[in-house]
PDB file of N, CA and C in Angstrom:
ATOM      1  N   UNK A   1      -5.637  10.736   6.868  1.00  0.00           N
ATOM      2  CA  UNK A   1      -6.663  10.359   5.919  1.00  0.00           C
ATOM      3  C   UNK A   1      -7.046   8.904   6.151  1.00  0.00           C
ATOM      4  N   UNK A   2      -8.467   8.613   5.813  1.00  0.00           N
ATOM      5  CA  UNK A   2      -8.507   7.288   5.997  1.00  0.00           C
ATOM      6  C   UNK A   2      -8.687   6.647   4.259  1.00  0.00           C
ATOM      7  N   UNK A   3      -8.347   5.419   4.114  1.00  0.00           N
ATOM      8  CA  UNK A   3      -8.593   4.350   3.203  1.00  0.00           C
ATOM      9  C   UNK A   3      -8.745   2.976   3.093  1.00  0.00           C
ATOM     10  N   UNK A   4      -9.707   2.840   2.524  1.00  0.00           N
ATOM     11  CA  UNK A   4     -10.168   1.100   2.579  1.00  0.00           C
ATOM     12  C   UNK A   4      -9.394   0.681   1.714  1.00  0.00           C
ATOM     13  N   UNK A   5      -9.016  -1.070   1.877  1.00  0.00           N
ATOM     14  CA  UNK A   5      -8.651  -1.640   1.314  1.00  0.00           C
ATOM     15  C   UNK A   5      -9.386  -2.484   0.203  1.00  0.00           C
ATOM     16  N   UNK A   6      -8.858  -2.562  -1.169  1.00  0.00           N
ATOM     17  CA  UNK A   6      -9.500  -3.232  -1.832  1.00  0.00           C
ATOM     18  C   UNK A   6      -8.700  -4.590  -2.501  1.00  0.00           C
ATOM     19  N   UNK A   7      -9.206  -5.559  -2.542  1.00  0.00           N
ATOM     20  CA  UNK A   7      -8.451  -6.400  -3.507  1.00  0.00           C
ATOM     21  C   UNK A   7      -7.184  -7.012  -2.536  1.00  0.00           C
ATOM     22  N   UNK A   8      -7.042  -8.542  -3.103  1.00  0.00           N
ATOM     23  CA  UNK A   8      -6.119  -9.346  -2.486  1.00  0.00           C
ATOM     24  C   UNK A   8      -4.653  -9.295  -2.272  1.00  0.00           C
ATOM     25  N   UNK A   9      -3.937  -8.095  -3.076  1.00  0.00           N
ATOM     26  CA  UNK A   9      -2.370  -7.988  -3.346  1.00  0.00           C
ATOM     27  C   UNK A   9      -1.852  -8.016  -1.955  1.00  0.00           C
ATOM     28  N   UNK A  10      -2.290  -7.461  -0.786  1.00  0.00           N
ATOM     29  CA  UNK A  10      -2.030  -6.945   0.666  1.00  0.00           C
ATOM     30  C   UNK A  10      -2.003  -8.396   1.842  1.00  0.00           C
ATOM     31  N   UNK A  11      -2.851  -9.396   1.122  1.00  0.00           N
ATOM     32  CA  UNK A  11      -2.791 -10.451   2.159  1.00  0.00           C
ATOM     33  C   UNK A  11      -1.538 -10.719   2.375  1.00  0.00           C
ATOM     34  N   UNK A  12      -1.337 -11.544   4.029  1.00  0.00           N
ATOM     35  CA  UNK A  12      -2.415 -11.569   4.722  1.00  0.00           C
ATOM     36  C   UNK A  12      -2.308 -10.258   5.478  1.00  0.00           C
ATOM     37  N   UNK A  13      -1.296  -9.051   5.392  1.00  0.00           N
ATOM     38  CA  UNK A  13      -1.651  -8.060   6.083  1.00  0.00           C
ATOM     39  C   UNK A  13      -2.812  -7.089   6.029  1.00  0.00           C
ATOM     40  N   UNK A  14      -3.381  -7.245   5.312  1.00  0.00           N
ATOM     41  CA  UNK A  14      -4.596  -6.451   4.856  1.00  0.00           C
ATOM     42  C   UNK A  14      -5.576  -7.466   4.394  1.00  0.00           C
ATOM     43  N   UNK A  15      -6.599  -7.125   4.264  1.00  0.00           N
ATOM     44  CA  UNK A  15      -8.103  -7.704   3.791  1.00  0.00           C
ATOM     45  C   UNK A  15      -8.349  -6.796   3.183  1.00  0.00           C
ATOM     46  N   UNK A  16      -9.353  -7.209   2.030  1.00  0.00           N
ATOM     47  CA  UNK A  16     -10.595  -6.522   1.457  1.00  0.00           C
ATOM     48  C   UNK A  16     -11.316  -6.090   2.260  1.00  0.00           C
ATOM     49  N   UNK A  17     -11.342  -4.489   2.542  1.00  0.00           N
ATOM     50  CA  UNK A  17     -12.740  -4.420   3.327  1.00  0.00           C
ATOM     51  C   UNK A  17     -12.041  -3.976   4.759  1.00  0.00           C
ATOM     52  N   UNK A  18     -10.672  -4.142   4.785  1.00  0.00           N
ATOM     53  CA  UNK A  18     -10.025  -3.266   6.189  1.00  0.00           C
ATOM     54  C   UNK A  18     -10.137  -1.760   5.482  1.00  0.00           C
ATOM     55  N   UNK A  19     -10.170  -1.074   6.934  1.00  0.00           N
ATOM     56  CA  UNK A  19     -10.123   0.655   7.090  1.00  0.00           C
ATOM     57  C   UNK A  19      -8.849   0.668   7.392  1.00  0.00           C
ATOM     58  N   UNK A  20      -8.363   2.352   7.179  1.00  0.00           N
ATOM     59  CA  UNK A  20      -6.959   2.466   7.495  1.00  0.00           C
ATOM     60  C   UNK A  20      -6.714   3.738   7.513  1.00  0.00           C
ATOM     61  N   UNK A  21      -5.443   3.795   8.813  1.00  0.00           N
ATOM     62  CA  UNK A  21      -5.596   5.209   8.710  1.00  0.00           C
ATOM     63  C   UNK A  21      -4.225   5.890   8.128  1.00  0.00           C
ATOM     64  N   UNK A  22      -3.956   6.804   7.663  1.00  0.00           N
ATOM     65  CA  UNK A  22      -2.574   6.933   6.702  1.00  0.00           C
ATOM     66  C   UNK A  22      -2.478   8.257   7.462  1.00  0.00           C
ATOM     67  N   UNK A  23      -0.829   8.745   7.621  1.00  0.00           N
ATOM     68  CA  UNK A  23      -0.605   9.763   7.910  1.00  0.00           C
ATOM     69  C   UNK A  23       0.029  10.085   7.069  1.00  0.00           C
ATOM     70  N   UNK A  24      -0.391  11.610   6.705  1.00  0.00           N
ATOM     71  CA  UNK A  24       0.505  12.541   4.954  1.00  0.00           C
ATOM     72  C   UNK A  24       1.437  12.803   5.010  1.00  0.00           C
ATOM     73  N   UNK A  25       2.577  12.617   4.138  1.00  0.00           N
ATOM     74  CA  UNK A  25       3.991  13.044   4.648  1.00  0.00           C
ATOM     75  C   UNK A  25       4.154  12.738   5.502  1.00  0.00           C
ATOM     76  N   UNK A  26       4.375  11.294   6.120  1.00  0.00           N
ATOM     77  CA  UNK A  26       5.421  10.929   7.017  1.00  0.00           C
ATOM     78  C   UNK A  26       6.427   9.913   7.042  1.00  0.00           C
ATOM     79  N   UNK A  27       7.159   9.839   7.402  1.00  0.00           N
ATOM     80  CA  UNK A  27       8.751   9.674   6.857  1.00  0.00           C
ATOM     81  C   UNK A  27       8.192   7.991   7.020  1.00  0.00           C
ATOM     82  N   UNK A  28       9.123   7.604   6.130  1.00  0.00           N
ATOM     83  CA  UNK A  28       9.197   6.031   5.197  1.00  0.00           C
ATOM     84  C   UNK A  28      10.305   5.504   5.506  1.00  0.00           C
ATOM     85  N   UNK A  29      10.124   4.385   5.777  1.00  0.00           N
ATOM     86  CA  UNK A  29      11.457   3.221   6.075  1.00  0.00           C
ATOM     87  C   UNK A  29      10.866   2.101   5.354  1.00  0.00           C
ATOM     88  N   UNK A  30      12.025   1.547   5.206  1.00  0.00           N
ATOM     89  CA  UNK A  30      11.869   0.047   4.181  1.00  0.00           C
ATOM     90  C   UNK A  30      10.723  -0.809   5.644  1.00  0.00           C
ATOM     91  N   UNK A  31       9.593  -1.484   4.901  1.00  0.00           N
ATOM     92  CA  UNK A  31       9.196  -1.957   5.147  1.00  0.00           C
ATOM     93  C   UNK A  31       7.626  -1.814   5.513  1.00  0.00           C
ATOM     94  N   UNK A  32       7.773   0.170   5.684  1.00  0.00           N
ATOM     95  CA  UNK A  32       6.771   0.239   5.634  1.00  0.00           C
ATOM     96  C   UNK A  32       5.593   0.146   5.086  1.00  0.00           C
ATOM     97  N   UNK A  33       4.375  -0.180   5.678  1.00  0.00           N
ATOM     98  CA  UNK A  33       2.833  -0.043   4.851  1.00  0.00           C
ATOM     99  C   UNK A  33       2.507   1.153   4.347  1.00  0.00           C
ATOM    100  N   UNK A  34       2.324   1.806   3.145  1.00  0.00           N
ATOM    101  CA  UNK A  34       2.055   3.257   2.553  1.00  0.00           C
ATOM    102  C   UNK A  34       1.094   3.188   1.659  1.00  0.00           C
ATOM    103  N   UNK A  35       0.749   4.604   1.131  1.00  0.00           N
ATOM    104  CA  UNK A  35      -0.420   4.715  -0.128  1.00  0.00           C
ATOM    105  C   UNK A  35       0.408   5.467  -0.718  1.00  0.00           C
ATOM    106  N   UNK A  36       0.245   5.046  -2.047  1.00  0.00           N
ATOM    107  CA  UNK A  36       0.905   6.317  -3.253  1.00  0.00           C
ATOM    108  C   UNK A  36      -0.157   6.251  -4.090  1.00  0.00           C
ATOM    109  N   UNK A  37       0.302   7.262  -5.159  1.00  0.00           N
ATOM    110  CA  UNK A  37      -0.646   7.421  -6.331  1.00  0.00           C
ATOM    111  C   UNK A  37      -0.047   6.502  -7.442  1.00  0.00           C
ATOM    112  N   UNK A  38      -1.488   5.325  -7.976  1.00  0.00           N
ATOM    113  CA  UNK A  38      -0.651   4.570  -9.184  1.00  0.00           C
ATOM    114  C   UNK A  38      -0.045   5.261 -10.395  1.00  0.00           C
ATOM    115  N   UNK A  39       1.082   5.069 -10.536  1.00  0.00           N
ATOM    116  CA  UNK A  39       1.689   6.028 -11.370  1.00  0.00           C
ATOM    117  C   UNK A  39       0.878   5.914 -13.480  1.00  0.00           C
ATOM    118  N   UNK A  40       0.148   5.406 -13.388  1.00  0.00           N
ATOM    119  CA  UNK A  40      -0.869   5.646 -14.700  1.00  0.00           C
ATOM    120  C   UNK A  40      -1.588   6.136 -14.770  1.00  0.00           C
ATOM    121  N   UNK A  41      -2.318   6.352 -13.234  1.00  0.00           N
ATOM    122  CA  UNK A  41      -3.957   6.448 -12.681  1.00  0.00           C
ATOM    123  C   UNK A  41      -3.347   7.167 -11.881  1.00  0.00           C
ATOM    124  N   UNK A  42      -2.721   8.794 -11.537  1.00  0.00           N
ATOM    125  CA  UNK A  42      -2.995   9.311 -10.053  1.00  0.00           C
ATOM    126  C   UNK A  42      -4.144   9.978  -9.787  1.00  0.00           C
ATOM    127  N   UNK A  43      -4.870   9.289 -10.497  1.00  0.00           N
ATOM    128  CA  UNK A  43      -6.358   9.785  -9.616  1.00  0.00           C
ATOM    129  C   UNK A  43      -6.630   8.416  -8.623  1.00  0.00           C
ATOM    130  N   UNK A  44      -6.541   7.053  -8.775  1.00  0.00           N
ATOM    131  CA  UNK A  44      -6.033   5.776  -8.169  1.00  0.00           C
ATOM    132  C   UNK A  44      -4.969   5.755  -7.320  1.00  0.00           C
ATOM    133  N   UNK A  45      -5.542   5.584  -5.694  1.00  0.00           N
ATOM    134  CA  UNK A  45      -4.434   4.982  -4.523  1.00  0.00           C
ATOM    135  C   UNK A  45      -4.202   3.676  -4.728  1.00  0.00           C
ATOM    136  N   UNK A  46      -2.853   3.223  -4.254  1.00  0.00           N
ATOM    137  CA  UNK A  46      -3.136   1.902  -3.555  1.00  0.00           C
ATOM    138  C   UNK A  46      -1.948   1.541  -2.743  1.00  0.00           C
ATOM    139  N   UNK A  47      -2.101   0.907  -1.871  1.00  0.00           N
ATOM    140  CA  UNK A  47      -1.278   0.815  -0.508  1.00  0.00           C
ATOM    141  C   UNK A  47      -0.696  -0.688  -1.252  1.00  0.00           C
ATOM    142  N   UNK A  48       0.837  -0.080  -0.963  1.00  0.00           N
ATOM    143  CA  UNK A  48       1.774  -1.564  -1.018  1.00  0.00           C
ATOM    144  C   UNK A  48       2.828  -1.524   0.014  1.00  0.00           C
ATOM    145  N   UNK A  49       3.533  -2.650   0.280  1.00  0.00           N
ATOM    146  CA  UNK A  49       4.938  -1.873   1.102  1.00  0.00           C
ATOM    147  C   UNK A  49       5.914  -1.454   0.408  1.00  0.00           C
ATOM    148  N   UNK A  50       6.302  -0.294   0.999  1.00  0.00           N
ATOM    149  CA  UNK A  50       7.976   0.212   0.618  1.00  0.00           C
ATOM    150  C   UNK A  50       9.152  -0.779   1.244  1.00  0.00           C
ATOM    151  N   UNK A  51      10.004  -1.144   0.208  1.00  0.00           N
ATOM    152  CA  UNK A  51      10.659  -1.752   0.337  1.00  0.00           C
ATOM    153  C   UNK A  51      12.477  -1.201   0.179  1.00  0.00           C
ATOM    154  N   UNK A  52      12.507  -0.328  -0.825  1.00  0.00           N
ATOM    155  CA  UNK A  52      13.699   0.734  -0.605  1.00  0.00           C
ATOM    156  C   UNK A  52      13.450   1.970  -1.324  1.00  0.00           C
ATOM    157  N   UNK A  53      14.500   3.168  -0.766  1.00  0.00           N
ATOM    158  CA  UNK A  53      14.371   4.095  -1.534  1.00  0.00           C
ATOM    159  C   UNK A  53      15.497   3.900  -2.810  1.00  0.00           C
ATOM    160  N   UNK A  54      14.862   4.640  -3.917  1.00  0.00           N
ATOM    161  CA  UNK A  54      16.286   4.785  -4.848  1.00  0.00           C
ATOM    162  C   UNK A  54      16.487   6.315  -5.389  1.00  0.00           C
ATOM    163  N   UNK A  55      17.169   6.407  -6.299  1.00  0.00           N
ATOM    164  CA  UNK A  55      17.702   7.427  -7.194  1.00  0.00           C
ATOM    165  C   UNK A  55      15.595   8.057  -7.290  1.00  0.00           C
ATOM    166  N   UNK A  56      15.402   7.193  -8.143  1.00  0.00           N
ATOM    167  CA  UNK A  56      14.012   7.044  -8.994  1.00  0.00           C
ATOM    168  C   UNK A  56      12.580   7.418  -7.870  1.00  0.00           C
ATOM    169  N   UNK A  57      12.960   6.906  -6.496  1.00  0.00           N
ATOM    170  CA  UNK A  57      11.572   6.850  -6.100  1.00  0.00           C
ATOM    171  C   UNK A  57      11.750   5.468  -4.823  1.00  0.00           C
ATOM    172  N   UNK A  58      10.342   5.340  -4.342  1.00  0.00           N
ATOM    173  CA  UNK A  58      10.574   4.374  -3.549  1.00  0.00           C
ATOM    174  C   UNK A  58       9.873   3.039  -4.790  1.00  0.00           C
ATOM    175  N   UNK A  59      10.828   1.745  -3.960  1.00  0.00           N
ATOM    176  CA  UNK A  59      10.116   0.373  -4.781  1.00  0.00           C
ATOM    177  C   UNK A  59       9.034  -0.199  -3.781  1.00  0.00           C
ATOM    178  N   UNK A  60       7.986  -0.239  -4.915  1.00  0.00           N
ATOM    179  CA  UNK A  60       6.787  -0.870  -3.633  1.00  0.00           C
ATOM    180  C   UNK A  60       6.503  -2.211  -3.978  1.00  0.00           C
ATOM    181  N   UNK A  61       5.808  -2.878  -3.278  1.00  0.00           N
ATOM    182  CA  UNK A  61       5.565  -4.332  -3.644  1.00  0.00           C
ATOM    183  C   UNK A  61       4.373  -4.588  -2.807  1.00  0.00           C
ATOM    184  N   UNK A  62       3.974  -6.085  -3.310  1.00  0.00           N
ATOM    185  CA  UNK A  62       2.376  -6.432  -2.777  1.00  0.00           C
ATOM    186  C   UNK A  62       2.821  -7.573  -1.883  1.00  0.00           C
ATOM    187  N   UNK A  63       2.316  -8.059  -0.791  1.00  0.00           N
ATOM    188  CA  UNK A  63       2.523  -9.117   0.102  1.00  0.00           C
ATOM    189  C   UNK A  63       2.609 -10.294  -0.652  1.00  0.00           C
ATOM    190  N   UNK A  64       1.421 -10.190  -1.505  1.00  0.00           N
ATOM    191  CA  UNK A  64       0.664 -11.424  -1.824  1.00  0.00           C
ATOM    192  C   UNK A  64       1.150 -11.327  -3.420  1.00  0.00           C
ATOM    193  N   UNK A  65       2.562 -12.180  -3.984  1.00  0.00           N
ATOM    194  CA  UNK A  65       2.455 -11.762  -5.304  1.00  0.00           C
ATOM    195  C   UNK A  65       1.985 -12.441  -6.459  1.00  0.00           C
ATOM    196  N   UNK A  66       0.771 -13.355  -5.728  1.00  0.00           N
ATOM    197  CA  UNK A  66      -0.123 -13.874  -6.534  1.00  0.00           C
ATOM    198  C   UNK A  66      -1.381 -13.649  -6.683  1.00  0.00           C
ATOM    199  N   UNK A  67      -1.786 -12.014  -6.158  1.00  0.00           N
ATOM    200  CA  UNK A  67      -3.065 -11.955  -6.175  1.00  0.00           C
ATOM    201  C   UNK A  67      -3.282 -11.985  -7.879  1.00  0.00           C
ATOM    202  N   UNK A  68      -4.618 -11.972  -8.089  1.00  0.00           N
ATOM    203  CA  UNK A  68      -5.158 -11.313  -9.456  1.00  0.00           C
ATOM    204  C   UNK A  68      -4.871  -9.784  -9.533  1.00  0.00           C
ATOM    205  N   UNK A  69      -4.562  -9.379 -10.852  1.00  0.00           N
ATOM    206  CA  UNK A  69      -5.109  -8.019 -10.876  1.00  0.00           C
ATOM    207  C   UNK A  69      -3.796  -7.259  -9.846  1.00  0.00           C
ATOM    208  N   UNK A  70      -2.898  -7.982  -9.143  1.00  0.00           N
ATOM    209  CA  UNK A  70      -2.105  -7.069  -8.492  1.00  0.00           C
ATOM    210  C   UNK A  70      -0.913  -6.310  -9.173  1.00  0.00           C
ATOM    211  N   UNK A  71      -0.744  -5.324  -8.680  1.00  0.00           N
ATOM    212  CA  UNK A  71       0.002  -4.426  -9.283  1.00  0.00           C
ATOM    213  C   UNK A  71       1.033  -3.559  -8.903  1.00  0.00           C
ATOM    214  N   UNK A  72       1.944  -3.769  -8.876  1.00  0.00           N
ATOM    215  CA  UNK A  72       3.575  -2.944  -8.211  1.00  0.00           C
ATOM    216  C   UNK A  72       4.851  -2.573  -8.786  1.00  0.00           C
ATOM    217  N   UNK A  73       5.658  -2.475  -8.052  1.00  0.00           N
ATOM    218  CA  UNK A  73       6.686  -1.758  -8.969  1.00  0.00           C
ATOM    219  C   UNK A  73       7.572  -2.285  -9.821  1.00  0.00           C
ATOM    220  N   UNK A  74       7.031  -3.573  -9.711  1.00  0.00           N
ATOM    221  CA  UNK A  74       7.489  -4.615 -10.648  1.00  0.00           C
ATOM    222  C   UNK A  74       6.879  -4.681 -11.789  1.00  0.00           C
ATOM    223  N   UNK A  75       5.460  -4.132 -11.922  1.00  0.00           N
ATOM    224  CA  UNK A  75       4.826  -3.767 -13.448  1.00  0.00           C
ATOM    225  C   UNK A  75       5.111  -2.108 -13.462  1.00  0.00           C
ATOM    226  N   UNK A  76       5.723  -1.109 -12.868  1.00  0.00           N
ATOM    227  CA  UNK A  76       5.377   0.947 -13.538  1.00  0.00           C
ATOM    228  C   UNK A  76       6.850   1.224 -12.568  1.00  0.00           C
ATOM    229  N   UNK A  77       7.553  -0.051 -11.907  1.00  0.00           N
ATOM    230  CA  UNK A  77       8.828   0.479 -11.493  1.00  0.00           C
ATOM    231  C   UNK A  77       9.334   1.717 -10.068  1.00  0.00           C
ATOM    232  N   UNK A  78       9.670   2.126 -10.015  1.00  0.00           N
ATOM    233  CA  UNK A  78       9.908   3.224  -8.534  1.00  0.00           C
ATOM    234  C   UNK A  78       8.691   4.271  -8.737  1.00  0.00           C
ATOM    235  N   UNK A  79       8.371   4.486  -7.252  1.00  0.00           N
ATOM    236  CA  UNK A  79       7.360   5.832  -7.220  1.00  0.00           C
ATOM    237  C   UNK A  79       8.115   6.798  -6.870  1.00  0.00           C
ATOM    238  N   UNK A  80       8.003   7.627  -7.300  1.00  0.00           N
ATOM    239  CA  UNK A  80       8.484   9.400  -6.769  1.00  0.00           C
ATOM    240  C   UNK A  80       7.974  10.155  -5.778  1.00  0.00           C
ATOM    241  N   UNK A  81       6.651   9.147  -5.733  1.00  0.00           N
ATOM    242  CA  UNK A  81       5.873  10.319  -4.720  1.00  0.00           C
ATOM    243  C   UNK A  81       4.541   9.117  -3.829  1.00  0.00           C
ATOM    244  N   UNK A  82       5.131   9.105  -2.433  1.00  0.00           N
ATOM    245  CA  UNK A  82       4.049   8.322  -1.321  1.00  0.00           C
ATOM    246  C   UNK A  82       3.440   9.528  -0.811  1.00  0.00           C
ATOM    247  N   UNK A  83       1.963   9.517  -0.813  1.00  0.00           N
ATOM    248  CA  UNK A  83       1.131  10.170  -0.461  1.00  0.00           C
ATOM    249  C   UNK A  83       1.497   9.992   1.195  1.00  0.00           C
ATOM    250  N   UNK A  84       0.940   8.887   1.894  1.00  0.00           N
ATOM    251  CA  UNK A  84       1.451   8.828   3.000  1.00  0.00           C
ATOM    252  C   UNK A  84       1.650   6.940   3.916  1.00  0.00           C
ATOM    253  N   UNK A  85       1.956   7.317   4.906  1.00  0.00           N
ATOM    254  CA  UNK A  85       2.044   5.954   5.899  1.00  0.00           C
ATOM    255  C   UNK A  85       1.208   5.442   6.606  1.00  0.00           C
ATOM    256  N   UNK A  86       0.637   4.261   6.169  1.00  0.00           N
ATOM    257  CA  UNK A  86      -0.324   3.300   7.604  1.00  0.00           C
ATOM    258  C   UNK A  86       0.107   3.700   8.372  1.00  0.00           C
ATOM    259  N   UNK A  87      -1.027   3.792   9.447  1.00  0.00           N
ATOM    260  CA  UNK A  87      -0.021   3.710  10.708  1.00  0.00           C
ATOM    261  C   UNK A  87      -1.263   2.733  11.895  1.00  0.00           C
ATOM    262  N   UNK A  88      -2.401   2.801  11.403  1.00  0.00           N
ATOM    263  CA  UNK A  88      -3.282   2.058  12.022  1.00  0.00           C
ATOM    264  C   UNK A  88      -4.290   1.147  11.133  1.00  0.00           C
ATOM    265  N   UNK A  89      -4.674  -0.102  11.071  1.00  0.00           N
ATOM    266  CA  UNK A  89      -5.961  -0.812  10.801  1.00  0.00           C
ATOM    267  C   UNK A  89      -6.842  -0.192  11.593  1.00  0.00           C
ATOM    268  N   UNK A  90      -7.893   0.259  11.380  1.00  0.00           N
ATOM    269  CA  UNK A  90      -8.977   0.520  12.828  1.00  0.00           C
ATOM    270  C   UNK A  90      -9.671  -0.342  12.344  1.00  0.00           C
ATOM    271  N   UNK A  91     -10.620  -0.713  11.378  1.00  0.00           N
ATOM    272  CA  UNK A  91     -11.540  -1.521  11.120  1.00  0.00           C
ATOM    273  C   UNK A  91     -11.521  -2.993   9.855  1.00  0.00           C
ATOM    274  N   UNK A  92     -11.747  -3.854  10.423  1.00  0.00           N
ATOM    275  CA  UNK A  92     -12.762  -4.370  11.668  1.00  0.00           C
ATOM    276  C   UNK A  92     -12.372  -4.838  12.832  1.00  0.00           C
ATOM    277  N   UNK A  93     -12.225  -4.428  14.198  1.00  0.00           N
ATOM    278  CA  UNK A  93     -11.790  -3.999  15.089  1.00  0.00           C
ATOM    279  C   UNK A  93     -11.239  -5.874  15.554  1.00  0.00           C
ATOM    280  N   UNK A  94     -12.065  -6.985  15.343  1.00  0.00           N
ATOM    281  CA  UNK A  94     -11.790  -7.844  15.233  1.00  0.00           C
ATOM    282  C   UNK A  94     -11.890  -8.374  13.916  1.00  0.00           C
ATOM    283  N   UNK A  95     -10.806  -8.997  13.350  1.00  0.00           N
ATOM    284  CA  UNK A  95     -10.874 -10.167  12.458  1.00  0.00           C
ATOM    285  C   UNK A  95     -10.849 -11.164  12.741  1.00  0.00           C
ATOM    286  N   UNK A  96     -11.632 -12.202  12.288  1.00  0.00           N
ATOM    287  CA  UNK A  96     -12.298 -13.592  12.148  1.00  0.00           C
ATOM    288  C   UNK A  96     -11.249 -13.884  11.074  1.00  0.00           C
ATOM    289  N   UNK A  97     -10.821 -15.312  11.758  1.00  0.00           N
ATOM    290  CA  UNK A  97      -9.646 -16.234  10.141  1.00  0.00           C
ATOM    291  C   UNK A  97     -10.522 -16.466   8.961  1.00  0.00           C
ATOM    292  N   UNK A  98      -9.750 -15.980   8.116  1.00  0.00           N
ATOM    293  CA  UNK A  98     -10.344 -16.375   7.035  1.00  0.00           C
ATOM    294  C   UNK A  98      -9.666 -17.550   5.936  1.00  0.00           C
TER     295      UNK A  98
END
């Protein structure tokens, strides 16, 4: 599946406005880049890293833990359920520093 990125929580590994490509069900290790469903909103993705599994779920977290508006498992706690794994940025094929 693909998904854009929105919003600053992901810097600097992600941008606003990167494409991405996620593979469904595929196996998770600490560290990886993933999408789950926000556990208030699972009609709402959003890609954080997994950082461990527990009893509960995996703990995700945002790069950046000063964006605005960011949101992880430090505000709704372990997920139960990762949709799936980054596994590529494709777009924008180059990034310019920002």
């Amino acid at each position: 599946m693909r998904v854009r990125v929105e919003g600053d929580s992901m810097r600097p590994a992600l941008l606003p406005g990167d494409w991405l490509l996620v593979r469904r069900g595929a196996t998770v290790h600490p560290g990886d880049l993933v999408v789950a469903r926000l556990p208030d909103d699972p009609d709402r993705l959003i890609v954080k890293r997994a950082q461990w599994h527990g009893e509960d779920g995996w703990w995700l977290e945002s790069d950046n833990q000063r964006a605005p508006g960011r949101r992880d498992s430090w505000d709704f706690g372990p997920v139960p359920d990762i949709v799936g794994r980054v596994v590529l940025r494709y777009w924008p094929i180059l990034r310019r520093a920002r």
